[in-house]
N, C-alpha and C. Protein backbone atom coordinates (compact mmCIF):
# COMPACT_ATOMS: atom_id res chain seq x y z
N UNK A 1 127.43 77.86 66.60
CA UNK A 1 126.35 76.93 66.87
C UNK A 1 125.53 77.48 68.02
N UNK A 2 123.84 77.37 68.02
CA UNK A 2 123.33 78.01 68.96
C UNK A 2 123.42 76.80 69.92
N UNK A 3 122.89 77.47 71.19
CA UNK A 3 123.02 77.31 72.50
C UNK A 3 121.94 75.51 72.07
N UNK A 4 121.09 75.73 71.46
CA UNK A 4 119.72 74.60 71.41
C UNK A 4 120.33 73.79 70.25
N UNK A 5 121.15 74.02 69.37
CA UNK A 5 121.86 73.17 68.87
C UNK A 5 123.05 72.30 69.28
N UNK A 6 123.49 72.93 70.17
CA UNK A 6 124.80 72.12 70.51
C UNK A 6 124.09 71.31 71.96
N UNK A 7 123.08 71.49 72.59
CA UNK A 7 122.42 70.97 73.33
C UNK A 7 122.03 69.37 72.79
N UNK A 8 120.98 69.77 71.51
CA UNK A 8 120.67 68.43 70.70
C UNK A 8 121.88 67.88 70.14
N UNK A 9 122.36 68.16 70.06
CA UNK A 9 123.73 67.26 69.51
C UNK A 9 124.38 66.45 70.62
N UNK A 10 124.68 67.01 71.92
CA UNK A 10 125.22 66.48 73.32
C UNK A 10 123.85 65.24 73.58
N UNK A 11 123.03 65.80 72.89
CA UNK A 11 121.70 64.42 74.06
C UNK A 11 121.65 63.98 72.51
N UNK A 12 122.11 63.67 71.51
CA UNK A 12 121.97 62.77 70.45
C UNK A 12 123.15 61.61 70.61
N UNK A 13 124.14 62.61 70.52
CA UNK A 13 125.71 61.88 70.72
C UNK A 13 125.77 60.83 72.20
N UNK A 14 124.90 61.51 73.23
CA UNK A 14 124.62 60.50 74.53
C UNK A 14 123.34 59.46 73.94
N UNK A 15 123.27 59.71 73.39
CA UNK A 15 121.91 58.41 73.28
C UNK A 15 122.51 57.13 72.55
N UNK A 16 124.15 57.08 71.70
CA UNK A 16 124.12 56.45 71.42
C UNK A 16 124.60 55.16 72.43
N UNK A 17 124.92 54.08 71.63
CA UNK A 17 125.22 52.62 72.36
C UNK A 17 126.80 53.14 72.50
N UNK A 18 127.04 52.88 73.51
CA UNK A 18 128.55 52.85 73.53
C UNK A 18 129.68 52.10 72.96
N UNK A 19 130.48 52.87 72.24
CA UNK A 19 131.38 52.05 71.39
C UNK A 19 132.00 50.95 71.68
N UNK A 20 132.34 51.27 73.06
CA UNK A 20 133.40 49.74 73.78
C UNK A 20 132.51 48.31 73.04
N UNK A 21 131.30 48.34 73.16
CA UNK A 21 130.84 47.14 73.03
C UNK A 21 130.19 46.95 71.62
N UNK A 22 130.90 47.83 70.77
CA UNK A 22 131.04 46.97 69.48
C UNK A 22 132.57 46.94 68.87
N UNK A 23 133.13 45.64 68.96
CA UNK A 23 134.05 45.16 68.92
C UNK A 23 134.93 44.82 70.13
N UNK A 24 134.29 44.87 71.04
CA UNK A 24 134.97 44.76 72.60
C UNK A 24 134.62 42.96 73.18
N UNK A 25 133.80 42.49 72.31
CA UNK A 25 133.06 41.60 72.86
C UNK A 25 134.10 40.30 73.50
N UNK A 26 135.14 40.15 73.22
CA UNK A 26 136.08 39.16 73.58
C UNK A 26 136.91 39.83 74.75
N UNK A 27 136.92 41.14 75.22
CA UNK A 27 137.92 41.73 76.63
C UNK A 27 137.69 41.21 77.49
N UNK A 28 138.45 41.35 78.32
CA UNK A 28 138.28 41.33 79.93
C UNK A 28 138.06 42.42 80.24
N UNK A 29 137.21 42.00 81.58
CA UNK A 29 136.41 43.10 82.53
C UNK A 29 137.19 44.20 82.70
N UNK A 30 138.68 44.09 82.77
CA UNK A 30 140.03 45.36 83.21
C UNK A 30 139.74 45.92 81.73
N UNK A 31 140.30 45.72 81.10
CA UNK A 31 140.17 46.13 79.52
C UNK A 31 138.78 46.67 78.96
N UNK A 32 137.89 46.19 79.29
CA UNK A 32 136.56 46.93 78.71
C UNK A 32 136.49 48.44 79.57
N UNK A 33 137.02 48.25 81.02
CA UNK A 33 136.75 49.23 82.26
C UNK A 33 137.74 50.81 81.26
N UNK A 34 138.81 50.40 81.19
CA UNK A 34 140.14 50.84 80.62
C UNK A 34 139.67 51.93 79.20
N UNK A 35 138.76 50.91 78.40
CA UNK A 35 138.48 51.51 77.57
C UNK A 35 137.15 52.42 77.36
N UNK A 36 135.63 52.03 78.21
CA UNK A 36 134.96 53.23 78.95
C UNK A 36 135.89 54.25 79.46
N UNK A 37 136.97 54.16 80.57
CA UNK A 37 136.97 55.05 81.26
C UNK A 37 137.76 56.17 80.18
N UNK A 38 138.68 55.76 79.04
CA UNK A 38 139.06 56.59 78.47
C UNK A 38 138.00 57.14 77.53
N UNK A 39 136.81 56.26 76.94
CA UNK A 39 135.83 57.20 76.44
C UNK A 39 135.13 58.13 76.90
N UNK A 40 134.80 57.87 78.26
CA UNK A 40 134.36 59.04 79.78
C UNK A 40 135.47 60.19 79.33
N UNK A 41 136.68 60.18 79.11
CA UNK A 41 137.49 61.08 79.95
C UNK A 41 136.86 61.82 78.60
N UNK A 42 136.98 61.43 77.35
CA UNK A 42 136.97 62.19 75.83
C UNK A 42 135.72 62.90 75.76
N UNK A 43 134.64 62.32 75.80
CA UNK A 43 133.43 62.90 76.13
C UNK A 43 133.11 63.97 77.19
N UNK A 44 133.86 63.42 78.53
CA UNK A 44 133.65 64.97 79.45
C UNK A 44 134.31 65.52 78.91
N UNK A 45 135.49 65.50 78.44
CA UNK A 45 136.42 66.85 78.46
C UNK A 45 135.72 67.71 77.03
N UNK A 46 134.80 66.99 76.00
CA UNK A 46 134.15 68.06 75.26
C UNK A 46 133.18 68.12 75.59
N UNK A 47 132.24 67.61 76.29
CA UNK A 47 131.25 68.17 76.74
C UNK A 47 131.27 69.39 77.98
N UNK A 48 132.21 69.15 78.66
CA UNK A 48 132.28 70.00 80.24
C UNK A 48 133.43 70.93 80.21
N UNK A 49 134.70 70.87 79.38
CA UNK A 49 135.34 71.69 78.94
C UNK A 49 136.93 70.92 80.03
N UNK A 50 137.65 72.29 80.29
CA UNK A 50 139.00 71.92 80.78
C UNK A 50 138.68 72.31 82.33
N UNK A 51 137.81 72.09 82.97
CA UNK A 51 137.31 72.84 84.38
C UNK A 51 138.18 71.58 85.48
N UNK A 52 138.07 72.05 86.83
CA UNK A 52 138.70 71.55 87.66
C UNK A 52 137.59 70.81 88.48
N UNK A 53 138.30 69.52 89.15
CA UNK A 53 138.02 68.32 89.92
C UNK A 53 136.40 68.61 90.99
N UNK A 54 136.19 69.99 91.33
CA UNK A 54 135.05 70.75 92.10
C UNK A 54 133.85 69.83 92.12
N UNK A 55 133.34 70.68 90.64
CA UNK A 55 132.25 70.53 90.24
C UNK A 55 131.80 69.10 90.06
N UNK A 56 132.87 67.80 89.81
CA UNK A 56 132.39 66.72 89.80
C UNK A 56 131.98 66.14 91.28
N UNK A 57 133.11 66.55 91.95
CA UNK A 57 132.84 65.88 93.58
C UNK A 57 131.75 66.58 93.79
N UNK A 58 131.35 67.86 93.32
CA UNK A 58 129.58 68.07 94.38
C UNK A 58 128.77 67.25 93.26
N UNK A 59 128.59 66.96 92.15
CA UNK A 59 128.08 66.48 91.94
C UNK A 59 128.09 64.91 92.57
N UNK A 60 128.97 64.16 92.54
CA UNK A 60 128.90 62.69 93.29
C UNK A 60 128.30 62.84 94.45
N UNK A 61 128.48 64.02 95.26
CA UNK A 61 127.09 63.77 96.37
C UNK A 61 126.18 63.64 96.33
N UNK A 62 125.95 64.27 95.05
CA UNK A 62 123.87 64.18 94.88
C UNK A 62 124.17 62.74 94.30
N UNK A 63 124.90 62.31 93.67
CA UNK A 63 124.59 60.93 92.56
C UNK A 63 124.88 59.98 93.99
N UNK A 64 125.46 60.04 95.10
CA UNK A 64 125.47 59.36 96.37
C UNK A 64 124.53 59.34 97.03
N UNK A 65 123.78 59.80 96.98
CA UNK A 65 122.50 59.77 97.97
C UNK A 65 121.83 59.19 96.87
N UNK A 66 121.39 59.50 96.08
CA UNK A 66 120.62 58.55 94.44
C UNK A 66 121.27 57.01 95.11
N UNK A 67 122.65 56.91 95.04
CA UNK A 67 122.62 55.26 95.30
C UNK A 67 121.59 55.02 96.32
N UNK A 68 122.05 55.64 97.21
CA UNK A 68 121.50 55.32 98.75
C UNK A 68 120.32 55.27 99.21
N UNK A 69 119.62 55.78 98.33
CA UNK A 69 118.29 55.18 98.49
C UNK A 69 117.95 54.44 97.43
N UNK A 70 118.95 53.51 96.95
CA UNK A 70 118.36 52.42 96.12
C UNK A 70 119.66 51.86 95.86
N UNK A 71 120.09 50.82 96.50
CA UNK A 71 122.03 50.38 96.63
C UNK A 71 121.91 49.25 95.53
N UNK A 72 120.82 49.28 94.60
CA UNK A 72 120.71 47.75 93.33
C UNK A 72 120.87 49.00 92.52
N UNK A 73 120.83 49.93 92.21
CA UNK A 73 120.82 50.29 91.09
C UNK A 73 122.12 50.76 90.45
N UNK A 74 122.26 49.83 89.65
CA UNK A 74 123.78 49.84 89.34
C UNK A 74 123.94 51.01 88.38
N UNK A 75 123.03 51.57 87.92
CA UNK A 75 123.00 53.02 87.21
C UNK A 75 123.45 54.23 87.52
N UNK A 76 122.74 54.16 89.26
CA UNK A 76 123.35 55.25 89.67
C UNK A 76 124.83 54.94 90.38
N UNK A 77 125.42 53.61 90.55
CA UNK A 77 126.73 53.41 90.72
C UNK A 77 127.54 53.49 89.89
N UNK A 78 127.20 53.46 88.62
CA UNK A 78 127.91 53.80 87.40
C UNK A 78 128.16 55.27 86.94
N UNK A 79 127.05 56.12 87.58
CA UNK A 79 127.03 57.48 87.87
C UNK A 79 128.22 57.96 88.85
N UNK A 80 128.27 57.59 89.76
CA UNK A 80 129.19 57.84 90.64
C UNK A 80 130.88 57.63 90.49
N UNK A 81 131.09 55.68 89.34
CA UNK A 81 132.13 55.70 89.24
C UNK A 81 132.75 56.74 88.08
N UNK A 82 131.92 57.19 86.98
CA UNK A 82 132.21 57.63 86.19
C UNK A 82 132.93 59.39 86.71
N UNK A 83 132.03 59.63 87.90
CA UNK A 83 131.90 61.24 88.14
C UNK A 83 133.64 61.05 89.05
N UNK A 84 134.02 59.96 89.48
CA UNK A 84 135.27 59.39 90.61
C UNK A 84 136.47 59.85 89.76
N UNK A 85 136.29 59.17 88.29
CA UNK A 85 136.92 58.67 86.90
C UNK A 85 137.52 60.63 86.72
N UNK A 86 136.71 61.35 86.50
CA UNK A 86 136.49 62.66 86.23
C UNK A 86 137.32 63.21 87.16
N UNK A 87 136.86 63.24 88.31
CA UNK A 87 137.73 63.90 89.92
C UNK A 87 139.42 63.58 89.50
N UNK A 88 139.30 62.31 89.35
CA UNK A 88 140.91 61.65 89.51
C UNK A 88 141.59 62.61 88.66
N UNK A 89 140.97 61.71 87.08
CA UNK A 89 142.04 62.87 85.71
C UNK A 89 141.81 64.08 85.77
N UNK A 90 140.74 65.00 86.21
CA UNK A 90 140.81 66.59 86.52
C UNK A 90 141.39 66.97 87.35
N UNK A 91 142.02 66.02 88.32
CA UNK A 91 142.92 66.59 89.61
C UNK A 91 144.20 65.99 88.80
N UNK A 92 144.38 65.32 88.09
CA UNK A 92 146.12 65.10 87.79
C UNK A 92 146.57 63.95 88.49
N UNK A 93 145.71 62.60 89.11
CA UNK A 93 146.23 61.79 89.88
C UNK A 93 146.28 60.55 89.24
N UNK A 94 147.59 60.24 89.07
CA UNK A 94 147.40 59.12 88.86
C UNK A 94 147.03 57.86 88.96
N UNK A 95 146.99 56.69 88.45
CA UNK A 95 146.33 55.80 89.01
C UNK A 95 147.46 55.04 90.29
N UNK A 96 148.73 55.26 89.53
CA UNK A 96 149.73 55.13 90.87
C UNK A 96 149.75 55.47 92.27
N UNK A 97 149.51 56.83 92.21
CA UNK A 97 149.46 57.76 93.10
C UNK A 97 148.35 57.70 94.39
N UNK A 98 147.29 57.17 93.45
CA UNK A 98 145.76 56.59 94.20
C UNK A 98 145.83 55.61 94.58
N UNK A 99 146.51 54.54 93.81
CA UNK A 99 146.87 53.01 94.56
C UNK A 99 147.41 53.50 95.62
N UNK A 100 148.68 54.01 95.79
CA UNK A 100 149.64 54.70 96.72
C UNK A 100 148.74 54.99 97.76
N UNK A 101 147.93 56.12 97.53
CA UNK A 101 147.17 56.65 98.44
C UNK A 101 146.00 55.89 99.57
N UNK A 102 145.34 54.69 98.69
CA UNK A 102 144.11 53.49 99.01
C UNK A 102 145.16 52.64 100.12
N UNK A 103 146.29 52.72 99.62
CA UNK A 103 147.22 51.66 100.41
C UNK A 103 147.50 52.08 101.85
N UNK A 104 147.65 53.34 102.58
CA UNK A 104 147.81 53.86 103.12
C UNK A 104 146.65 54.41 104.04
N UNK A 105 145.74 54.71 103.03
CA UNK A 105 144.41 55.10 103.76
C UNK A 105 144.03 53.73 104.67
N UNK A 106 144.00 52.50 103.74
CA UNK A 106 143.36 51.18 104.47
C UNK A 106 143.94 50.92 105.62
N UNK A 107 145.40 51.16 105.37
CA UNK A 107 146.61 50.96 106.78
C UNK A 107 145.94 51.51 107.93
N UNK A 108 145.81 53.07 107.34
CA UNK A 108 144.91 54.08 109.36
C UNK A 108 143.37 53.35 109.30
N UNK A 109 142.75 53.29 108.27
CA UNK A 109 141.37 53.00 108.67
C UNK A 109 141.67 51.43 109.96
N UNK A 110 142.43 50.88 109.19
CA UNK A 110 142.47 49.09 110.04
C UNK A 110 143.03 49.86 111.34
N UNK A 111 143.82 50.53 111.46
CA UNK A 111 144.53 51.35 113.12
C UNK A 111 143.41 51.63 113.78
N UNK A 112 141.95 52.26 113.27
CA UNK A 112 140.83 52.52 114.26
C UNK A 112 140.38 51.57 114.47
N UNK A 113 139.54 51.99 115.85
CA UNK A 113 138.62 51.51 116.14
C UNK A 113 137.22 52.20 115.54
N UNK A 114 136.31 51.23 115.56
CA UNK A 114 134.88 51.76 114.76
C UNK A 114 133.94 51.02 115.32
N UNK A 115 132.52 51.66 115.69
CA UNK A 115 131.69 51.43 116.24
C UNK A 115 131.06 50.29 115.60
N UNK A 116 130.16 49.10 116.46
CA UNK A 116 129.46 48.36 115.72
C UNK A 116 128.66 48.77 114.45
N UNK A 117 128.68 47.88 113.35
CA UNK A 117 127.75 48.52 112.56
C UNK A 117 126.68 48.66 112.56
N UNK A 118 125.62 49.61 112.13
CA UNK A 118 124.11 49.93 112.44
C UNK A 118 123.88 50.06 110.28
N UNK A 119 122.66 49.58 110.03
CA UNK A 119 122.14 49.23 108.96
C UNK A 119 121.26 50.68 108.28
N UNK A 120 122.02 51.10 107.27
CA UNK A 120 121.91 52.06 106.84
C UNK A 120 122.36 53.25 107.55
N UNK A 121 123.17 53.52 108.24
CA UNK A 121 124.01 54.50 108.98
C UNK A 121 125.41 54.61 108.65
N UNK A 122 125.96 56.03 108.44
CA UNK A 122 127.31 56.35 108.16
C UNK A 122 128.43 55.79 109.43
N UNK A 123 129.56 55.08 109.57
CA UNK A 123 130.09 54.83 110.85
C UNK A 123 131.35 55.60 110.72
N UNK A 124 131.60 56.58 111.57
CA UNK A 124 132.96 56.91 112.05
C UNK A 124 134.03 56.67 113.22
N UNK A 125 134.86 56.74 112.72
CA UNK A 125 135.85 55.76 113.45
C UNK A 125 136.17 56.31 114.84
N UNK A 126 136.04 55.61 116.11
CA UNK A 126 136.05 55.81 117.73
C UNK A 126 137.29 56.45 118.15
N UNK A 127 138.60 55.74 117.25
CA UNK A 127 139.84 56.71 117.97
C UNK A 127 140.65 55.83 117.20
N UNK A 128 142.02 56.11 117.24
CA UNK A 128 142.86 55.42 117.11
C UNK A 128 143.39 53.76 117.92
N UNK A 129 143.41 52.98 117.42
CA UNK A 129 144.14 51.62 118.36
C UNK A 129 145.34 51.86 119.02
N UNK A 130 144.95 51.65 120.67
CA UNK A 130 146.77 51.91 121.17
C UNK A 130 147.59 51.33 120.61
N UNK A 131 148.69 51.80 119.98
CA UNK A 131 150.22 51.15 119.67
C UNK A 131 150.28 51.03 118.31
N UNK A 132 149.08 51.64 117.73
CA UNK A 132 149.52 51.63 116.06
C UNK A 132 150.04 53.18 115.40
């Protein structure tokens, strides 16, 4: 298949409506999520091949700044969760493993201290809290 064929086929096959939501119409929000994210995984992995976790995280930076100058657009947040979705299963992590991990992270983040917040500014954390 040439290079301009398998191109039109990738932006045909993306144009369609997404399957979840024909016959999905009675799920819950977990269950519809569940079943995108496994159509995400099927679709990258033939569209983008067997490549490693990299290339998605630089991409979520550019699709991060896209939010950030526009934090309603749930398009480009859907961009971002999808590219997250990608990182995770191309690195091998489970969803266990990440709970595991969120659980732990929140623990040190609550141990700092962090500067007042300022409106539209990144905040990093002042130091550790004595005694935690």
């Amino acid at each position: 298949m040439s290079g301009s064929t398998a191109a039109t086929r990738r932006t045909r096959r993306g144009s369609r409506s997404p399957s979840i939501w024909r016959g999905g119409e009675g799920m819950n929000t977990e269950n519809r999520l569940a079943m995108l994210r496994e159509e995400h995984a099927k679709w990258s992995e033939e569209t983008f091949g067997k490549v490693s976790a990299i290339g998605p995280a630089k991409h979520l930076s550019k699709e991060a700044l896209e939010f950030a100058s526009d934090p309603t657009d749930v398009m480009e947040l859907a961009d971002c969760q999808m590219l997250m979705w990608d990182m995770q299963r191309r690195a091998g992590i489970s969803d266990e493993r990440l709970a595991q991990a969120i659980r732990i992270k929140l623990a040190v983040n609550q141990s700092r201290l962090w500067p007042e917040p300022k409106e539209g500014e990144a905040r990093e954390h002042l130091a550790e809290r004595a005694g935690a």
